[in-house]
C-alpha atoms as a PDB file:
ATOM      1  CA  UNK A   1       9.547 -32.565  38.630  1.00  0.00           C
ATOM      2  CA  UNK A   2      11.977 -31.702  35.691  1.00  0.00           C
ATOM      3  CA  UNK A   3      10.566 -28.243  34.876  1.00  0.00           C
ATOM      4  CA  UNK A   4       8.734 -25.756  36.126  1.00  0.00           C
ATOM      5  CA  UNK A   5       8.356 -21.920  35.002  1.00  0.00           C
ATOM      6  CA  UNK A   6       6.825 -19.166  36.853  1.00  0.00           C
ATOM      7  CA  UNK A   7       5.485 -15.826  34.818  1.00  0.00           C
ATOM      8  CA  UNK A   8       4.107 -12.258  35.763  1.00  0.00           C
ATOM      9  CA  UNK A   9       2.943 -10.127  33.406  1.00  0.00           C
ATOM     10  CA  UNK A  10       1.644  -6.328  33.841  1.00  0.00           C
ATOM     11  CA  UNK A  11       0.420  -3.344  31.504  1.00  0.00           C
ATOM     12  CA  UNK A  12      -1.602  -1.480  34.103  1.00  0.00           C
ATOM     13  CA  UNK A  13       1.247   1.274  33.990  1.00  0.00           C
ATOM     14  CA  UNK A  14       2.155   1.651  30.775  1.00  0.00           C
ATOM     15  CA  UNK A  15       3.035   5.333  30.736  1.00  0.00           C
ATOM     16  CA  UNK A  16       5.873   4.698  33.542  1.00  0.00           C
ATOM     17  CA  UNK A  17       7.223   7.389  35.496  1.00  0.00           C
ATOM     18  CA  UNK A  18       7.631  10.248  32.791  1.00  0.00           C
ATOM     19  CA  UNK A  19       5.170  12.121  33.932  1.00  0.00           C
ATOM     20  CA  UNK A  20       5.701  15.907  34.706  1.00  0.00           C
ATOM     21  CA  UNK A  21       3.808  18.741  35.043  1.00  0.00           C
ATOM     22  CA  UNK A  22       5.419  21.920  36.385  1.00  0.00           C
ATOM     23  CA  UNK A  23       2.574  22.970  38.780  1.00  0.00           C
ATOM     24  CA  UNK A  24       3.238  19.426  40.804  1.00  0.00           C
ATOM     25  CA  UNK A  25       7.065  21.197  41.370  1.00  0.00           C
ATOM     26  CA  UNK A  26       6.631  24.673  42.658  1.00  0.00           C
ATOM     27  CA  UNK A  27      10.099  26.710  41.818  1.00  0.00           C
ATOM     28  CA  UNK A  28      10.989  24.469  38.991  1.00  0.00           C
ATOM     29  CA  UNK A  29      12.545  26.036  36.134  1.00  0.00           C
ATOM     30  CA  UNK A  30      11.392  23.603  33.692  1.00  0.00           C
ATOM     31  CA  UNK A  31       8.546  24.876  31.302  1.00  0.00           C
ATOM     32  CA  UNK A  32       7.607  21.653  29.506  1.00  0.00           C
ATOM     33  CA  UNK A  33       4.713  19.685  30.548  1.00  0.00           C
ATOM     34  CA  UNK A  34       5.057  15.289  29.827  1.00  0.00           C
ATOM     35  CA  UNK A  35       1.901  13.290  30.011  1.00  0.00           C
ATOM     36  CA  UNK A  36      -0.011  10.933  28.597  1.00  0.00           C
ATOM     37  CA  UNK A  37      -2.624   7.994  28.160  1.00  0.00           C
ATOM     38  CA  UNK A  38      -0.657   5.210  26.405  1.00  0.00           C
ATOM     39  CA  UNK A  39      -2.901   3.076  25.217  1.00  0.00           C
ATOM     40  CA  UNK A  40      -0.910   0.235  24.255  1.00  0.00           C
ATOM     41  CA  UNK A  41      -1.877  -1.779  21.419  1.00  0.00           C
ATOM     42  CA  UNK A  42      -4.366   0.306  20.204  1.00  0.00           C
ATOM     43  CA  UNK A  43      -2.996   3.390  17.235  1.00  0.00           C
ATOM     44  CA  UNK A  44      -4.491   6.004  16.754  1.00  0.00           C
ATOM     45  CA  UNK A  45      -3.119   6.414  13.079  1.00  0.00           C
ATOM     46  CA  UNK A  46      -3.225   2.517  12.446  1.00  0.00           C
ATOM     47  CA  UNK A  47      -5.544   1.119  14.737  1.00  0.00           C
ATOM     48  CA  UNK A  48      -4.884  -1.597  17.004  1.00  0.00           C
ATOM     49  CA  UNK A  49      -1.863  -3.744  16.278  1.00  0.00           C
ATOM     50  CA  UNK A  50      -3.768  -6.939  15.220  1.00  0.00           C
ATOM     51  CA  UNK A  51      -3.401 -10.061  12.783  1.00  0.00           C
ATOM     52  CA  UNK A  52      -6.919 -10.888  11.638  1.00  0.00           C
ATOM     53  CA  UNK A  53      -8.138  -9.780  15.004  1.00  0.00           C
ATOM     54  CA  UNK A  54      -5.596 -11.014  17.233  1.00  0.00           C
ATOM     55  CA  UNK A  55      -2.737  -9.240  18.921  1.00  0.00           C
ATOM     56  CA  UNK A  56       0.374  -9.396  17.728  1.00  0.00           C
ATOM     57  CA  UNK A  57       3.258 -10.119  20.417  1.00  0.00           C
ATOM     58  CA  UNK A  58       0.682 -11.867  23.552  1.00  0.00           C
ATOM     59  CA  UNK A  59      -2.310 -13.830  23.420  1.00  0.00           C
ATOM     60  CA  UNK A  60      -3.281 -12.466  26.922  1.00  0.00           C
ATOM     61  CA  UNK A  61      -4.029  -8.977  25.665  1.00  0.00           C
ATOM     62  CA  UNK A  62      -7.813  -9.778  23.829  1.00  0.00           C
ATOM     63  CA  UNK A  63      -8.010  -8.954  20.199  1.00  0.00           C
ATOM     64  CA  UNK A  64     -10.291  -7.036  18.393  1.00  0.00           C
ATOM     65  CA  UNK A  65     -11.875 -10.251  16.882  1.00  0.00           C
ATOM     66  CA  UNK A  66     -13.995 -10.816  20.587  1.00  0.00           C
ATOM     67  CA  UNK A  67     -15.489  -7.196  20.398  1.00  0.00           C
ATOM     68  CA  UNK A  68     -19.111  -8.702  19.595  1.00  0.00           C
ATOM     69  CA  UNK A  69     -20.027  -4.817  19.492  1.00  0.00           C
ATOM     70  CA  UNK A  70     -17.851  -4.693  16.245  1.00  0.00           C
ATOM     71  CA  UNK A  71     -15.472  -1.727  18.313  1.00  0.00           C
ATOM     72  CA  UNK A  72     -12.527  -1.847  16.567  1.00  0.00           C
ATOM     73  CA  UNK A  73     -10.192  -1.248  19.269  1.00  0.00           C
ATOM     74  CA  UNK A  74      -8.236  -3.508  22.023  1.00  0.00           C
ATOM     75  CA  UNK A  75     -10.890  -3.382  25.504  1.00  0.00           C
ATOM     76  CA  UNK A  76      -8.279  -4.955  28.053  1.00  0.00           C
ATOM     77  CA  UNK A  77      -4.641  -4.197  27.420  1.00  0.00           C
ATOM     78  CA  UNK A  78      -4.556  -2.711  30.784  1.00  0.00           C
ATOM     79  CA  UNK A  79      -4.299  -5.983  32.594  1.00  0.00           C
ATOM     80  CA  UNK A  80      -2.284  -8.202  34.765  1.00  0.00           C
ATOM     81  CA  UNK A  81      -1.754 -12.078  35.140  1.00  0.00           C
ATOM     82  CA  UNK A  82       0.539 -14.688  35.877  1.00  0.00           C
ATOM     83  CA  UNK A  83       1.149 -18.047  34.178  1.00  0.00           C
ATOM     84  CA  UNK A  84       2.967 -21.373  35.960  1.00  0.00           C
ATOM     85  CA  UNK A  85       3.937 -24.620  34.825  1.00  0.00           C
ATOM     86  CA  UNK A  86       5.425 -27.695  35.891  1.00  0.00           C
ATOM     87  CA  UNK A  87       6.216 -30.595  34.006  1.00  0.00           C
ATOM     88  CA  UNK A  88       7.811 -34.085  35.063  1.00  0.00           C
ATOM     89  CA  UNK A  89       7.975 -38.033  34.987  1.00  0.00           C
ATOM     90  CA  UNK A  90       6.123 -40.146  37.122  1.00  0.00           C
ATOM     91  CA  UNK A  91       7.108 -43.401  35.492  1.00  0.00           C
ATOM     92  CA  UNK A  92       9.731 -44.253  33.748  1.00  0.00           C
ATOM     93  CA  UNK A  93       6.960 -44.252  30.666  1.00  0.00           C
ATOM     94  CA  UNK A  94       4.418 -41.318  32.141  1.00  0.00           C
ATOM     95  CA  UNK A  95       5.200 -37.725  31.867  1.00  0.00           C
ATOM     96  CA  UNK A  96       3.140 -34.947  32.609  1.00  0.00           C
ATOM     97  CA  UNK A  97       2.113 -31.176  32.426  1.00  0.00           C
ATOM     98  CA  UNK A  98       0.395 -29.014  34.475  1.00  0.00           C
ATOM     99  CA  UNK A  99      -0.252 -25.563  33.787  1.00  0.00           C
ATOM    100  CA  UNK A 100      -2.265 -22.796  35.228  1.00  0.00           C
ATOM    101  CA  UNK A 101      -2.454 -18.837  34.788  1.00  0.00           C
ATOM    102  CA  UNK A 102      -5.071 -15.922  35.721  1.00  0.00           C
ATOM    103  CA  UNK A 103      -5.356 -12.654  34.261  1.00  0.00           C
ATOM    104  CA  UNK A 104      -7.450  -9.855  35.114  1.00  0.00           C
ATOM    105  CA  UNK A 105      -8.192  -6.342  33.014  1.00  0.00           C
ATOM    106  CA  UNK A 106      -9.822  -3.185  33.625  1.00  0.00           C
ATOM    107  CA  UNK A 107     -10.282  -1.641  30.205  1.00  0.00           C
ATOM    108  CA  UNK A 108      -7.784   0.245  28.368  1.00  0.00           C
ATOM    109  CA  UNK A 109      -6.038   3.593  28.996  1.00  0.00           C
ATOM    110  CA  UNK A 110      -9.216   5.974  27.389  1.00  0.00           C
ATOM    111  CA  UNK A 111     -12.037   3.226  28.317  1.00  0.00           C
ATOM    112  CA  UNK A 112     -12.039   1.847  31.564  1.00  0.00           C
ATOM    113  CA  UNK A 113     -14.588  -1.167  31.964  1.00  0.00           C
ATOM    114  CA  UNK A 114     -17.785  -0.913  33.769  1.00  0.00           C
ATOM    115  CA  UNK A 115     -16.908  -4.085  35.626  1.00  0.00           C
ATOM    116  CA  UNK A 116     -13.150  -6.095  35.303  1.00  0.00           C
ATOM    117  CA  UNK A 117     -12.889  -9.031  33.377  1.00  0.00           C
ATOM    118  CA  UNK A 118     -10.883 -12.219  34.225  1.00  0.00           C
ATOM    119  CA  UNK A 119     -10.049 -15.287  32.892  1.00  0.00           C
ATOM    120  CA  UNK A 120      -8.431 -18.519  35.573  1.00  0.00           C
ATOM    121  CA  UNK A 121      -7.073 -21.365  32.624  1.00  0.00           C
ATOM    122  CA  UNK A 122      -5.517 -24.849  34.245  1.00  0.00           C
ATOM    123  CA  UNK A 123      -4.549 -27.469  31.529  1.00  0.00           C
ATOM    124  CA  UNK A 124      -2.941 -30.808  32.190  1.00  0.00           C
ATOM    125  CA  UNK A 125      -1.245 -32.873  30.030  1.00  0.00           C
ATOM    126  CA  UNK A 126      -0.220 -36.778  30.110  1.00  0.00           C
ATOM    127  CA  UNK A 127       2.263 -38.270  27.882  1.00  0.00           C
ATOM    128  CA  UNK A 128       2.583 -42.217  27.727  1.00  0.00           C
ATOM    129  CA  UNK A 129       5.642 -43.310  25.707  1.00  0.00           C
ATOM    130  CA  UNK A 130       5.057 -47.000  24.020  1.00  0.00           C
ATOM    131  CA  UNK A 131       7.713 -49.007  25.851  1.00  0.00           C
ATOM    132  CA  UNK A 132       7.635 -51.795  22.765  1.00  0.00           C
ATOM    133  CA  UNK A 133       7.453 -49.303  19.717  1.00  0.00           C
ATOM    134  CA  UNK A 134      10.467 -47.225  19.855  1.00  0.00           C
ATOM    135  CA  UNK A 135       8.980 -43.254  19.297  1.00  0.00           C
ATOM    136  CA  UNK A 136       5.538 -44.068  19.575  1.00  0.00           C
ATOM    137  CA  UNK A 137       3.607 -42.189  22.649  1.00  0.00           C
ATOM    138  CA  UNK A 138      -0.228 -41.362  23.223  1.00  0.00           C
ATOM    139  CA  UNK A 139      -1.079 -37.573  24.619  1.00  0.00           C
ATOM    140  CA  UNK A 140      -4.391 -36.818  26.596  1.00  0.00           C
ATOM    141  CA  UNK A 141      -4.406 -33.100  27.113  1.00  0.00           C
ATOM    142  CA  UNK A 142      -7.809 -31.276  29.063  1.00  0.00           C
ATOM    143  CA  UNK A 143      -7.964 -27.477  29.438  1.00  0.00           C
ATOM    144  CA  UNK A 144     -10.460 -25.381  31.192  1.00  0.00           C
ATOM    145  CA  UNK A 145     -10.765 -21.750  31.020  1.00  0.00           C
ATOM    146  CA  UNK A 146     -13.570 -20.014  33.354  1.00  0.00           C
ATOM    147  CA  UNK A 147     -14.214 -16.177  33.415  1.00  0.00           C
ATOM    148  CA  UNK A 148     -15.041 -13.650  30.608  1.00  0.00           C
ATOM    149  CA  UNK A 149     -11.981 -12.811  29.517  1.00  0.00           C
ATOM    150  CA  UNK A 150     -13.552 -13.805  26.598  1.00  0.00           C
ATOM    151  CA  UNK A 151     -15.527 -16.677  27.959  1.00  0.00           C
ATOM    152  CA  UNK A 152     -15.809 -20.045  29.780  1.00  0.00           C
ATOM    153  CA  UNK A 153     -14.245 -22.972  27.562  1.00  0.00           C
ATOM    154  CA  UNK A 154     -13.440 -26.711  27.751  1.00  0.00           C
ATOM    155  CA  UNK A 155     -11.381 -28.798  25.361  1.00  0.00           C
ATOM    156  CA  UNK A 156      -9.695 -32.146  25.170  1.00  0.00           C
ATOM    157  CA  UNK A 157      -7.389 -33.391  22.680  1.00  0.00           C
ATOM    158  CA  UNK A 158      -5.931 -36.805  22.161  1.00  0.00           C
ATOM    159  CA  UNK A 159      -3.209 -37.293  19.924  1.00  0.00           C
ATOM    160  CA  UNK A 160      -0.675 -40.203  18.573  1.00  0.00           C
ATOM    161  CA  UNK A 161       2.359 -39.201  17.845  1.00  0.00           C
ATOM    162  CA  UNK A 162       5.280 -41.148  16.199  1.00  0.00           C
ATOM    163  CA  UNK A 163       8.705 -39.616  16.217  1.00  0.00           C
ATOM    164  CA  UNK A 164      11.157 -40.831  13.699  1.00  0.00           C
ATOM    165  CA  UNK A 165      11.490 -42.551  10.657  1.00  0.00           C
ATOM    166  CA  UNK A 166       9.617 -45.064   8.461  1.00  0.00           C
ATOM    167  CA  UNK A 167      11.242 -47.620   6.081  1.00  0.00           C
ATOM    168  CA  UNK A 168       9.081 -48.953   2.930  1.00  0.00           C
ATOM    169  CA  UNK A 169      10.961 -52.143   1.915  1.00  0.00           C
END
């Protein structure tokens, strides 16, 4: 292993620990009253912060564009996952990738979701540099995502990739 990465991300509490109210301190001599219901990524002058349906800043939050009810705010930014990754060299011509995260969300600060959503994603990767051609290396990448966080996907990819230069006599 030459690599590895380990990530934990959560908005559940997004308010922190500023709340106050008065009545929760009795004798306090502090009038003022802080709450509140962040609701992170979603504006309630501008709307969601979203490029063309997607959020700006994390691709774990869900944009807009997979509201199939056409709501036009952010559903799950009160959520929590983790991602890790590993990469390495088996042979001296073979490396790899492996990665795998889970998230889970229930709703948003002002909507809470009937039921959570999840989403478990594992994609490995295999890298085989051409020994006899000096750059040249084939990549066979496979990714499955299963949950509805937005939904259940496969994909492959296979890809040649040359890295340096060419000379035209």
């Amino acid at each position: 292993m030459t690599g590895a990465v380990i990530e934990y991300l959560d908005l559940t509490n997004l308010s922190g620990p500023i709340h106050f109210a008065p009545v929760d301190y009795p004798g306090t001599t502090l009038p003022g009253e802080a709450t509140g219901a962040d609701d992170y990524y979603n504006n309630t002058s501008y709307g969601p912060y979203t490029n063309y349906g997607f959020t700006i800043g994390t691709p774990a939050v869900t944009g807009t564009l997979y509201n199939t009810d056409g709501y036009a705010q952010i559903v799950t930014n009160r959520m929590r996952g983790f991602h890790a990754a590993i990469k390495g060299t088996i042979l001296p011509c073979l490396d790899y990738r492996l990665k795998v995260g889970y998230r889970q969300a229930w709703g948003s600060a002002k909507l809470t979701l009937p039921h959570p959503r999840h989403l478990t994603s594992v994609m490995l990767e295999a890298t085989w540099r051409v020994e006899r051609i000096a750059g040249l290396s084939l990549v066979a990448q496979a990714e499955i995502d299963r949950g509805n966080l937005p939904c259940n996907a496969t994909g492959a990819m296979v890809t040649v990739r040359y890295d340096g230069s060419f000379k035209i006599k």
